[in-house]
PDB file of N, CA and C in Angstrom:
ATOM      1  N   UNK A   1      69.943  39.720  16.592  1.00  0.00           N
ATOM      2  CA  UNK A   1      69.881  38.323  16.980  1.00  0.00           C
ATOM      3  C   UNK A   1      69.143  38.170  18.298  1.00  0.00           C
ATOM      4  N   UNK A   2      69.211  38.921  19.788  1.00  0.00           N
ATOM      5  CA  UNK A   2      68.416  39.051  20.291  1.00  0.00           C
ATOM      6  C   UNK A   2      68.459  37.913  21.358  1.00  0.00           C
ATOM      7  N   UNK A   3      67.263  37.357  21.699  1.00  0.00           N
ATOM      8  CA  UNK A   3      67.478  36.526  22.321  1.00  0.00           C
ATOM      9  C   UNK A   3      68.260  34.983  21.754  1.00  0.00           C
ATOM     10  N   UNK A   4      67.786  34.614  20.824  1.00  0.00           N
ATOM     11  CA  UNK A   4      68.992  33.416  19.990  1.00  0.00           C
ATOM     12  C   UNK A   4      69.640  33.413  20.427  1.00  0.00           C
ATOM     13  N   UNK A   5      70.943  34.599  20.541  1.00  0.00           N
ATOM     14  CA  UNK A   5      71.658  34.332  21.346  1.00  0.00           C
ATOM     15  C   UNK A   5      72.262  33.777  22.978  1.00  0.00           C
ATOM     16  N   UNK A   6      71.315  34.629  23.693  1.00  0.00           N
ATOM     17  CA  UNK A   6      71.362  34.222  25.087  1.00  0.00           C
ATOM     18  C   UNK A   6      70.640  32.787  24.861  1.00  0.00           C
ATOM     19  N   UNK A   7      69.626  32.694  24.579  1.00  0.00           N
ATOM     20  CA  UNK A   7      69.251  31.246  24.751  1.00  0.00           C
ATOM     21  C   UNK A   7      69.487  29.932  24.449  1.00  0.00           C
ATOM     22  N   UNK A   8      70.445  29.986  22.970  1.00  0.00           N
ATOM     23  CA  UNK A   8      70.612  28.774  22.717  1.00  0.00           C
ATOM     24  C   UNK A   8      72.534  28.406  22.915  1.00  0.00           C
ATOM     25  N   UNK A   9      72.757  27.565  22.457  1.00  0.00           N
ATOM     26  CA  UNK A   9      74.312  26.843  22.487  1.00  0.00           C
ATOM     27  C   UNK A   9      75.502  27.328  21.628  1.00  0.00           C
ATOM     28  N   UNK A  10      74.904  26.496  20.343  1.00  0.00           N
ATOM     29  CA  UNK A  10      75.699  27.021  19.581  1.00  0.00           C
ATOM     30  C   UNK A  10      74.449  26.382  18.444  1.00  0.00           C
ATOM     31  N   UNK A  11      74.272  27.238  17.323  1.00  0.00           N
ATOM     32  CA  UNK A  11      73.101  27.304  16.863  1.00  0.00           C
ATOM     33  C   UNK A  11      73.818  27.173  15.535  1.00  0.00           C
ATOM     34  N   UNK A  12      72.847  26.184  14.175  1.00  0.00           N
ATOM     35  CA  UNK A  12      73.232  25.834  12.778  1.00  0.00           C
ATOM     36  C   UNK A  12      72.804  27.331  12.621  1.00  0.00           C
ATOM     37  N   UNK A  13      73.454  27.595  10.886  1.00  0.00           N
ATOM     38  CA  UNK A  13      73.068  29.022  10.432  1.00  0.00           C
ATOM     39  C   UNK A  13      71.875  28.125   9.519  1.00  0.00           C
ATOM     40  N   UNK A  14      70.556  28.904  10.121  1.00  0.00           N
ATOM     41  CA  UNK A  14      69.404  28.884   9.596  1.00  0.00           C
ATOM     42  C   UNK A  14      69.030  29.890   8.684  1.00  0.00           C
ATOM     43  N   UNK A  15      68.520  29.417   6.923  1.00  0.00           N
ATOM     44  CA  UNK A  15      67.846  31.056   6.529  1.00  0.00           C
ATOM     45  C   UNK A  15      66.651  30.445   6.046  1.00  0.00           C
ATOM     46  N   UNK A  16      65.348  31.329   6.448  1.00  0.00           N
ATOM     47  CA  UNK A  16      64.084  31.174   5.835  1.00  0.00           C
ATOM     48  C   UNK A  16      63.427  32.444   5.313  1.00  0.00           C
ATOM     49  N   UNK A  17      62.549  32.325   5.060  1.00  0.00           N
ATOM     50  CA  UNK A  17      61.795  33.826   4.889  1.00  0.00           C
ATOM     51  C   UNK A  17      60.681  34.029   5.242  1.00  0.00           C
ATOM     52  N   UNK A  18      60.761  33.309   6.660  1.00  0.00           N
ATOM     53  CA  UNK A  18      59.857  33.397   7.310  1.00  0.00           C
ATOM     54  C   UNK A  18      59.636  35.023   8.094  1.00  0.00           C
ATOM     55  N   UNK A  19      58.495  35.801   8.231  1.00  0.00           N
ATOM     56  CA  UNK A  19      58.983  37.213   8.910  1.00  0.00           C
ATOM     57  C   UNK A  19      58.199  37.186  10.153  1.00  0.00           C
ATOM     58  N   UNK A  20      58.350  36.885  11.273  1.00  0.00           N
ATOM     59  CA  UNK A  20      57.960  37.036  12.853  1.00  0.00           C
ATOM     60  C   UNK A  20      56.351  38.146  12.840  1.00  0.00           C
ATOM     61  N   UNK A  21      55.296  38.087  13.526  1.00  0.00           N
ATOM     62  CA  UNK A  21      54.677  38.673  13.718  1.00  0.00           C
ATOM     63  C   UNK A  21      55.065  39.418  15.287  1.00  0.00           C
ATOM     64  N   UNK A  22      55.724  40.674  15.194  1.00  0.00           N
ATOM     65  CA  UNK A  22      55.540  41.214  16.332  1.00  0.00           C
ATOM     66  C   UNK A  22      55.161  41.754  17.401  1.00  0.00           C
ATOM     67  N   UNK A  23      53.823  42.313  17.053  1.00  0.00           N
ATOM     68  CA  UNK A  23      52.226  42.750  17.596  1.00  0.00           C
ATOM     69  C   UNK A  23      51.922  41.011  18.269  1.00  0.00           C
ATOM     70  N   UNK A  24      51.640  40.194  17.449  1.00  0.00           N
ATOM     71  CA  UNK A  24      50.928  38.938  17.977  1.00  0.00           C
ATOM     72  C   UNK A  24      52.120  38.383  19.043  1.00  0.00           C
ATOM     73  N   UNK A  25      53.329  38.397  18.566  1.00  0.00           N
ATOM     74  CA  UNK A  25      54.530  38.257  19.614  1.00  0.00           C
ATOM     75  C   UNK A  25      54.399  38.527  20.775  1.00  0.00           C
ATOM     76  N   UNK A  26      54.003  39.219  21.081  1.00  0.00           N
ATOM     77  CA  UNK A  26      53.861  40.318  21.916  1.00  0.00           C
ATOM     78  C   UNK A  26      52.932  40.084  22.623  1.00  0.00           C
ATOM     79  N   UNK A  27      51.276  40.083  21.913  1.00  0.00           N
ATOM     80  CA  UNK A  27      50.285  39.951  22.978  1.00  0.00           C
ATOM     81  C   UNK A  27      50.159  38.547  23.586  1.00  0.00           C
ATOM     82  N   UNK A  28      50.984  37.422  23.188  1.00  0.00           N
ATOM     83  CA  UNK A  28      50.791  36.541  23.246  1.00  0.00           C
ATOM     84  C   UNK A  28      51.618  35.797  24.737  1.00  0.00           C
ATOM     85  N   UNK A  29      52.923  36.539  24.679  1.00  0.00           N
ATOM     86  CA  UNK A  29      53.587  36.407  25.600  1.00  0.00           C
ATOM     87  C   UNK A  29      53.140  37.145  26.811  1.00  0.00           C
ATOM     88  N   UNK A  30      52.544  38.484  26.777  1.00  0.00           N
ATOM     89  CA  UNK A  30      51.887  39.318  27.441  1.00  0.00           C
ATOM     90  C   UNK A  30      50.451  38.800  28.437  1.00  0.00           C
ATOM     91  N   UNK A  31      49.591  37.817  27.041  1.00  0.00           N
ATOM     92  CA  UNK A  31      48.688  36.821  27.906  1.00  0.00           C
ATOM     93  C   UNK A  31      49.227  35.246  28.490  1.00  0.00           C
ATOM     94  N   UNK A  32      50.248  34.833  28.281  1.00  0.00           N
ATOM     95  CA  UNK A  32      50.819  33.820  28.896  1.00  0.00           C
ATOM     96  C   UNK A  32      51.431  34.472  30.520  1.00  0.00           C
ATOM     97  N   UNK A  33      51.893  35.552  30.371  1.00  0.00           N
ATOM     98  CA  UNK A  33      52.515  36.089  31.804  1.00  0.00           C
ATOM     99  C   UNK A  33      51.335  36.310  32.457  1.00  0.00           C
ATOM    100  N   UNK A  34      50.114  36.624  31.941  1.00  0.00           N
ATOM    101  CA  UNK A  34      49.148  37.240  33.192  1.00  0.00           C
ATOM    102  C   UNK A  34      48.678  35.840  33.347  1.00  0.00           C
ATOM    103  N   UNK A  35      48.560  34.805  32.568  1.00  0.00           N
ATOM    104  CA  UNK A  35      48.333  33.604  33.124  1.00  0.00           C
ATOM    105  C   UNK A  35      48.788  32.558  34.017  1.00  0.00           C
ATOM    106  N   UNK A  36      49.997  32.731  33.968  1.00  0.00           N
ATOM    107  CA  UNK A  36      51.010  31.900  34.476  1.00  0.00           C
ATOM    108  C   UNK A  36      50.862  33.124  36.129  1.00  0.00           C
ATOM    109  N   UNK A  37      51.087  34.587  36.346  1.00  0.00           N
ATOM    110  CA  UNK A  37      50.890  35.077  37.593  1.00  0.00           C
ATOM    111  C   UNK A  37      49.366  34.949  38.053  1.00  0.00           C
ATOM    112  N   UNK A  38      48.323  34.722  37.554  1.00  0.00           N
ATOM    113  CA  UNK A  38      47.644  34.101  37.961  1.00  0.00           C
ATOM    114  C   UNK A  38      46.970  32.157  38.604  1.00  0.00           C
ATOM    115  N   UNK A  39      48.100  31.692  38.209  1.00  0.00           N
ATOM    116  CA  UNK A  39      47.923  30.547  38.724  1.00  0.00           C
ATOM    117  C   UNK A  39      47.391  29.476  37.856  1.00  0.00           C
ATOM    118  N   UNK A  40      47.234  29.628  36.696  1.00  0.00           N
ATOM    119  CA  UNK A  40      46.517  29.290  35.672  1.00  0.00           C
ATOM    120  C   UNK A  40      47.064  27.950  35.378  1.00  0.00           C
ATOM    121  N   UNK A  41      48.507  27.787  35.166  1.00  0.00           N
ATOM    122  CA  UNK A  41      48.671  26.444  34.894  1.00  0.00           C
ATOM    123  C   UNK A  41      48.464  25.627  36.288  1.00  0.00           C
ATOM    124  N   UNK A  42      48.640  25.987  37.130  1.00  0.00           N
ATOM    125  CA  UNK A  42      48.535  25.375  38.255  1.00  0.00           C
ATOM    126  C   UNK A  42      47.433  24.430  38.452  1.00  0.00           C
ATOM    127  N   UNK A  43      46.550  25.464  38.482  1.00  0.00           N
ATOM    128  CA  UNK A  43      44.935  25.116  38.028  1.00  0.00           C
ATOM    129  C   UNK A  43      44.594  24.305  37.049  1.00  0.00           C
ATOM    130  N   UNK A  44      45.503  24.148  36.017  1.00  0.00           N
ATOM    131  CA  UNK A  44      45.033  23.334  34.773  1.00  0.00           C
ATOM    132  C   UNK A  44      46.064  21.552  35.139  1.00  0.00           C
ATOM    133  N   UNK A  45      46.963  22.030  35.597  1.00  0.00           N
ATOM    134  CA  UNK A  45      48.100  20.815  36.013  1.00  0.00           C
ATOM    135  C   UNK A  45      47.102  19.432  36.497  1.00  0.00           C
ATOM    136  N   UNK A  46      46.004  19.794  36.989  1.00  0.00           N
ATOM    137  CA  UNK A  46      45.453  18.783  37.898  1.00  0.00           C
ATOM    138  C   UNK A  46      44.544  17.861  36.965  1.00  0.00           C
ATOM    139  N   UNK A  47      44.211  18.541  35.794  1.00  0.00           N
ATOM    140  CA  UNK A  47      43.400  17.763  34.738  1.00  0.00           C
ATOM    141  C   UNK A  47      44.435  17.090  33.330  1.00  0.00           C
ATOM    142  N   UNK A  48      45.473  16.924  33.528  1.00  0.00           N
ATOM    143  CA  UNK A  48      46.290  16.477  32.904  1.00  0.00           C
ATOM    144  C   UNK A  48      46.123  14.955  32.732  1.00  0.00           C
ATOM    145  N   UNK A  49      46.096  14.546  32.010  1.00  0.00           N
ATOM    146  CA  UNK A  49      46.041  13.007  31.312  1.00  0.00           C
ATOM    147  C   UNK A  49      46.211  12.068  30.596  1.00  0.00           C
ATOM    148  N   UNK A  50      47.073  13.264  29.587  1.00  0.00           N
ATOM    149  CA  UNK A  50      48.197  12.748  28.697  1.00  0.00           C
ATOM    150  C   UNK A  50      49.561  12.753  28.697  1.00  0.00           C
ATOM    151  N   UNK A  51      50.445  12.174  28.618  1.00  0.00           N
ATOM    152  CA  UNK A  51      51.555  11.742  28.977  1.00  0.00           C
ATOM    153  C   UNK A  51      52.584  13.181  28.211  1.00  0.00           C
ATOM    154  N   UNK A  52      53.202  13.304  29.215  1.00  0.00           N
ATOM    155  CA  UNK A  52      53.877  14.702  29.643  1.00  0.00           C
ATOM    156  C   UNK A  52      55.681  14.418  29.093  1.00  0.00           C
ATOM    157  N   UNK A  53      56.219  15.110  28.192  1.00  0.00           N
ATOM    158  CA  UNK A  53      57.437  14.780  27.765  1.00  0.00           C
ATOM    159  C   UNK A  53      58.493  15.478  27.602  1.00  0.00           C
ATOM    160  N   UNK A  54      59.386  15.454  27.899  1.00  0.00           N
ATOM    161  CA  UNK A  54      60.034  17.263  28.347  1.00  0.00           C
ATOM    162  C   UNK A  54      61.875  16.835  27.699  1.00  0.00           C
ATOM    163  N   UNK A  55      61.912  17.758  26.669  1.00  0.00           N
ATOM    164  CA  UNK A  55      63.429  17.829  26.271  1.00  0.00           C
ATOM    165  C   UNK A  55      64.162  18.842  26.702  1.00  0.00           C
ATOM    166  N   UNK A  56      64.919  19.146  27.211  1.00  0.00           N
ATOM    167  CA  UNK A  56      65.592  20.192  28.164  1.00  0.00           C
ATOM    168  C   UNK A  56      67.314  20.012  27.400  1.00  0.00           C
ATOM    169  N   UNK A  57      67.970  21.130  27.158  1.00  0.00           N
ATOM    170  CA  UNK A  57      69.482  21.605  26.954  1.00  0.00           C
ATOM    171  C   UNK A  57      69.769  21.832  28.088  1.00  0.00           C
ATOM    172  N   UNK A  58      70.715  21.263  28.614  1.00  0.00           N
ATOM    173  CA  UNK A  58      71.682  21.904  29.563  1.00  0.00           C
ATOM    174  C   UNK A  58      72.419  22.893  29.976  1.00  0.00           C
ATOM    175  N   UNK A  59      72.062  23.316  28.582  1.00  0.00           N
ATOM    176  CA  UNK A  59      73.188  24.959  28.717  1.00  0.00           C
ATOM    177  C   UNK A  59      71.663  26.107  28.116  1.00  0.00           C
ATOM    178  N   UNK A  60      70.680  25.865  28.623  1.00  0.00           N
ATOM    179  CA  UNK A  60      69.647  26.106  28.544  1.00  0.00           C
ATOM    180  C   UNK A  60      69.332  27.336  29.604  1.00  0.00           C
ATOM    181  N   UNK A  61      69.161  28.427  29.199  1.00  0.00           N
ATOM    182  CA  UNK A  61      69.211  29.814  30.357  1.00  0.00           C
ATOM    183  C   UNK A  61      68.209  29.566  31.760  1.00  0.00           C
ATOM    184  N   UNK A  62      66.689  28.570  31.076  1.00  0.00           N
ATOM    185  CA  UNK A  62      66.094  28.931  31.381  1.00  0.00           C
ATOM    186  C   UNK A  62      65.462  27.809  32.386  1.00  0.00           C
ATOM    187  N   UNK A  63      65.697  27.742  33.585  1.00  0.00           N
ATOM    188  CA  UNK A  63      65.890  26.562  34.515  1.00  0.00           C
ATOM    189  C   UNK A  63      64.865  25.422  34.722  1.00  0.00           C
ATOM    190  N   UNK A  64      65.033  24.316  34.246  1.00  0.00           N
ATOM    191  CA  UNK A  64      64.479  23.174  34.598  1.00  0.00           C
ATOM    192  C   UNK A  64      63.319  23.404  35.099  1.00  0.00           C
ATOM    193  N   UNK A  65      63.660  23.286  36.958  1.00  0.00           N
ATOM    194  CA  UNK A  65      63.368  23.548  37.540  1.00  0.00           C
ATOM    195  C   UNK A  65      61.366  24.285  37.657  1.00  0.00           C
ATOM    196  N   UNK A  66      61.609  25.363  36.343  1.00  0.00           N
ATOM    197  CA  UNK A  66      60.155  25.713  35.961  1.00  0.00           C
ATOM    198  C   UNK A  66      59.435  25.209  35.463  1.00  0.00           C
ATOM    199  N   UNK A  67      59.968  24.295  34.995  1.00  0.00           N
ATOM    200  CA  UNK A  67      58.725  22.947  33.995  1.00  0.00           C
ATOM    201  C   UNK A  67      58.784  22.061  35.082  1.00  0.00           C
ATOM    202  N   UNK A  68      59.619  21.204  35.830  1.00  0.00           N
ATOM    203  CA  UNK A  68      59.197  20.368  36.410  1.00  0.00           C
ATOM    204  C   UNK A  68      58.626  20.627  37.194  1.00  0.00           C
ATOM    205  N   UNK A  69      58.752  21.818  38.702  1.00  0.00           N
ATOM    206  CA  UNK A  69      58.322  21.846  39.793  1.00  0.00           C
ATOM    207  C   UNK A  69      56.776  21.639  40.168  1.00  0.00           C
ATOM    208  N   UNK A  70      56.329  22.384  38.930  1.00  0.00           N
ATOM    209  CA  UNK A  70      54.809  22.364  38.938  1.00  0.00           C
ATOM    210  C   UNK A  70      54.375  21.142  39.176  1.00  0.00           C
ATOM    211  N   UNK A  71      54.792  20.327  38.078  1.00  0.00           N
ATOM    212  CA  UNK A  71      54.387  19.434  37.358  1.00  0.00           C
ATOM    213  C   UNK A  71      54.373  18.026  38.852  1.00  0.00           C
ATOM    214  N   UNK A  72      55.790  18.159  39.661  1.00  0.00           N
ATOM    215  CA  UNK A  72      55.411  17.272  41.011  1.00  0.00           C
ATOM    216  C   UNK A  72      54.665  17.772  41.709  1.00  0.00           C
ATOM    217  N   UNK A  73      54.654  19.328  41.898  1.00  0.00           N
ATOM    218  CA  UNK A  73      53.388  19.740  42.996  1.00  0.00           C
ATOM    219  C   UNK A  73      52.227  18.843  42.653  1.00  0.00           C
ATOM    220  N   UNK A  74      52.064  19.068  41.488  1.00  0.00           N
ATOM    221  CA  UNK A  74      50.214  18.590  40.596  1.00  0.00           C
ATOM    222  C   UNK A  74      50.393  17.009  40.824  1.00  0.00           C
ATOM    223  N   UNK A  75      51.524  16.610  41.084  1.00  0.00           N
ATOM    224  CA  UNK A  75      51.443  14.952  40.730  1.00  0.00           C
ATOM    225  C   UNK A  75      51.388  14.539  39.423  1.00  0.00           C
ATOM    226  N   UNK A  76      51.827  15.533  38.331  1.00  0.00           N
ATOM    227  CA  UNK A  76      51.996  14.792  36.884  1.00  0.00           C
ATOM    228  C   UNK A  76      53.003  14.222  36.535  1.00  0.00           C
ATOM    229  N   UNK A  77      53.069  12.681  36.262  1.00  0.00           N
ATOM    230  CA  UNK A  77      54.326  12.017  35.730  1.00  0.00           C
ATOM    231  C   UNK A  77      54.765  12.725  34.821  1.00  0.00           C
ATOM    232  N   UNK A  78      56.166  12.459  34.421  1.00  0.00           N
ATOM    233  CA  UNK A  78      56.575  12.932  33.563  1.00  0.00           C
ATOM    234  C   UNK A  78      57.877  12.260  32.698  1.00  0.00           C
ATOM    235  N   UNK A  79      58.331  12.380  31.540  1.00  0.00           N
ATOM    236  CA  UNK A  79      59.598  11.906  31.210  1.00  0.00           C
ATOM    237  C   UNK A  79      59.887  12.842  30.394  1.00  0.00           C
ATOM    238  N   UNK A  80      62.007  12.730  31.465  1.00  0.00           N
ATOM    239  CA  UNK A  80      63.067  14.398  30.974  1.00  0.00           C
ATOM    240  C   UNK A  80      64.070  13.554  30.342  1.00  0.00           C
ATOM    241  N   UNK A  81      64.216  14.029  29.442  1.00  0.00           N
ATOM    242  CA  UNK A  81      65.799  14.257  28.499  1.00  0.00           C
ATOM    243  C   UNK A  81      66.694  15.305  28.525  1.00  0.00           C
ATOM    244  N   UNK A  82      67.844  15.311  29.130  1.00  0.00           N
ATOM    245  CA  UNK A  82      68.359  16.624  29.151  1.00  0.00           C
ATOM    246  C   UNK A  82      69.222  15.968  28.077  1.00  0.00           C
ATOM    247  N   UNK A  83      69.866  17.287  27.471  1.00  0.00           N
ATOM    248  CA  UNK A  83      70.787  16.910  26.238  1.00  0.00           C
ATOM    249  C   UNK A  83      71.838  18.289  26.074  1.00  0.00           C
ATOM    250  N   UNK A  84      72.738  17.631  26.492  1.00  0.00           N
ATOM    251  CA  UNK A  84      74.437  18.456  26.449  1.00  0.00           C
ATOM    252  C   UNK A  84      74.489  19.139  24.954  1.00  0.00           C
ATOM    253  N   UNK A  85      74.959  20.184  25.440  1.00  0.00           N
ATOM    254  CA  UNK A  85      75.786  20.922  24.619  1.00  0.00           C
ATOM    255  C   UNK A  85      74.327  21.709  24.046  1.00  0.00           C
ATOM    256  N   UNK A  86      73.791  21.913  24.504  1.00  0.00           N
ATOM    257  CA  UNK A  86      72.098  22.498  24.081  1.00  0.00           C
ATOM    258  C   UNK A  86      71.727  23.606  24.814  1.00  0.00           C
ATOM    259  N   UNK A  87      71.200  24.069  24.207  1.00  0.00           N
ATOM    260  CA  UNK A  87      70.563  25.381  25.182  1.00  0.00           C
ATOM    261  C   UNK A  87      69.045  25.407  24.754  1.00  0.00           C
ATOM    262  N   UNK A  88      68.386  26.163  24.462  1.00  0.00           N
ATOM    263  CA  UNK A  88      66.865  26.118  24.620  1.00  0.00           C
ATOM    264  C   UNK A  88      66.262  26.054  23.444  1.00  0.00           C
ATOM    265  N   UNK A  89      66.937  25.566  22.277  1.00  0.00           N
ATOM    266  CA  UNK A  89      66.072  25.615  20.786  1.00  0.00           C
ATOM    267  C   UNK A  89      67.117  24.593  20.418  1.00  0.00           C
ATOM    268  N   UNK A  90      66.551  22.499  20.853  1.00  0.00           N
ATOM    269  CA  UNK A  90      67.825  22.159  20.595  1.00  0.00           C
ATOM    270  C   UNK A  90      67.595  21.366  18.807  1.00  0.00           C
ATOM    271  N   UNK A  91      66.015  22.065  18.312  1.00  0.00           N
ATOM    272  CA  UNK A  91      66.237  21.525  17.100  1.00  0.00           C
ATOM    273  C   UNK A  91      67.065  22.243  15.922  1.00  0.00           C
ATOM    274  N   UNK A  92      67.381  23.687  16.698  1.00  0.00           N
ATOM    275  CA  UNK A  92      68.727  24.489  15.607  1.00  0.00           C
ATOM    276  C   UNK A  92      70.241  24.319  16.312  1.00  0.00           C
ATOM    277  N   UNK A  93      69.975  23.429  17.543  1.00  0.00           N
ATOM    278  CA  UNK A  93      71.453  23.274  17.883  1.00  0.00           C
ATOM    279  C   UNK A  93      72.208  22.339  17.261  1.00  0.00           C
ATOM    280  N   UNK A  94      74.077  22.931  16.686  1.00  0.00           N
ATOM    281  CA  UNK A  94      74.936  21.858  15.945  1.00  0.00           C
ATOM    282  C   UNK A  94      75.382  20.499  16.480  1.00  0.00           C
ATOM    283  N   UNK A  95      75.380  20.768  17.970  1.00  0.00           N
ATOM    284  CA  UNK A  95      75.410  19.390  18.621  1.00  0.00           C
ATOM    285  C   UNK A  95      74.520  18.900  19.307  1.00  0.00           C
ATOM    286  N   UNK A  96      73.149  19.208  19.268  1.00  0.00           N
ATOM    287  CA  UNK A  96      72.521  18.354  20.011  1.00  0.00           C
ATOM    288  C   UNK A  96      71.320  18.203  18.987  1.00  0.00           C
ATOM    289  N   UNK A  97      71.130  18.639  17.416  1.00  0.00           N
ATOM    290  CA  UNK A  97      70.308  18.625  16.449  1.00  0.00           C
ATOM    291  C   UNK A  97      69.480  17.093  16.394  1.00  0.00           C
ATOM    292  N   UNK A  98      70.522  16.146  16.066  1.00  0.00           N
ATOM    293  CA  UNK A  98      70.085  15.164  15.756  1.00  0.00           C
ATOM    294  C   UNK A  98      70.126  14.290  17.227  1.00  0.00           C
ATOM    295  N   UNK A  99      70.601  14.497  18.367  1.00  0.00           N
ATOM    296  CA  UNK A  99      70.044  14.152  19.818  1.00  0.00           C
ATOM    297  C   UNK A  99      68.695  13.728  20.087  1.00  0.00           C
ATOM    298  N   UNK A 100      68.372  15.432  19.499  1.00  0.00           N
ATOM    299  CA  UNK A 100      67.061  15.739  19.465  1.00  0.00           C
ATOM    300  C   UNK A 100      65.812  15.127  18.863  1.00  0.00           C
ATOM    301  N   UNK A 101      66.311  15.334  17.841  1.00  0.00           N
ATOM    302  CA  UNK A 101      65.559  14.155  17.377  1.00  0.00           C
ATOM    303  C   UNK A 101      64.956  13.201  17.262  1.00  0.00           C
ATOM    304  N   UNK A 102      66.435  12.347  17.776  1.00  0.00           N
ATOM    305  CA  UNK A 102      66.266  10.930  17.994  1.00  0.00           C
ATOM    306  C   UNK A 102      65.405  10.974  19.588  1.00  0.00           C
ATOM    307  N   UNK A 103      65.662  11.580  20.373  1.00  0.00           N
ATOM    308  CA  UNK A 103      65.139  11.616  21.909  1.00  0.00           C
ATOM    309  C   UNK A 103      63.500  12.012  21.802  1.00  0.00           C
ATOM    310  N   UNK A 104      62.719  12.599  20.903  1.00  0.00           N
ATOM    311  CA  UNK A 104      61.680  13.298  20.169  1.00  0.00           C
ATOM    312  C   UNK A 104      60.916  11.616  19.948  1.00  0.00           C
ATOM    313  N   UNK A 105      61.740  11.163  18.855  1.00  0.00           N
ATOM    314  CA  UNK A 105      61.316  10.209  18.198  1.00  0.00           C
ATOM    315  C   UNK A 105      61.127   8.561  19.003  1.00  0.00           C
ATOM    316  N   UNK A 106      62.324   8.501  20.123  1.00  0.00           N
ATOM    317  CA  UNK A 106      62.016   7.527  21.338  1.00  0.00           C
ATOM    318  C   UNK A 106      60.468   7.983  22.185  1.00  0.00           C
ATOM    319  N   UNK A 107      60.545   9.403  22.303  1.00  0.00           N
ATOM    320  CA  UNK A 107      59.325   9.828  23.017  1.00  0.00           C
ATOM    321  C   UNK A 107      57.764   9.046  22.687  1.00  0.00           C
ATOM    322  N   UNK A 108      58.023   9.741  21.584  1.00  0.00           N
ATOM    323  CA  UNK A 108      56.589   9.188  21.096  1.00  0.00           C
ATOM    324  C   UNK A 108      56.545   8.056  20.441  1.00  0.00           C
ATOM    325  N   UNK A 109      57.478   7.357  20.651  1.00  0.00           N
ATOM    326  CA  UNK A 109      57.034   5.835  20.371  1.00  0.00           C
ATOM    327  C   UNK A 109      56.226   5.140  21.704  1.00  0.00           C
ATOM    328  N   UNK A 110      56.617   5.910  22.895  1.00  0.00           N
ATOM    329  CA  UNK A 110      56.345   5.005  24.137  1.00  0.00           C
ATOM    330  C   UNK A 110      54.650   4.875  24.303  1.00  0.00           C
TER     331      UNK A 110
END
């Protein structure tokens, strides 16, 4: 289970047959880290121009804090939803599934 666990709340039992690419897993996260320690979004934050929308769990490992901070350094507006009882995948979470959703679906109406 892996990370699922640490990351999310309390999670629906999902089955697909879907099978993960782990090689691409891998290099992918591997080129997001050398990007992100290089400054990369930083750099990109400033050409932003489309409206920025951020759903966040509360019981979410992985702190706020890293999506927004940038985002005021750069001066990008933004609109947050945090949503209880959620942790970081809140479209498989049992209580915050349909939150989600609905908070998704207010988004992009605006």
């Amino acid at each position: 289970m892996g990370l699922a666990r640490t990351d999310n709340y309390h999670v629906a039992k999902v089955t697909n047959d879907f099978v993960p690419d782990q090689d691409a897993y891998e290099q992918v996260w591997k080129e997001a880290a050398a990007f992100r320690s290089s400054n990369g979004f930083d750099e990109l934050l400033s050409n932003v121009v489309v409206p920025i929308r951020i759903i966040h769990g509360e019981e979410d490992p992985h702190p706020l804090v890293g999506v927004t901070a940038p985002l005021e350094k750069a001066s990008v507006n933004y609109m947050l939803r945090t949503l209880s009882q959620c942790g970081h995948s809140p479209f498989l979470e049992v209580k915050a599934k349909e939150k989600f959703y609905n908070a998704l679906y207010e988004m992009i109406q605006c």
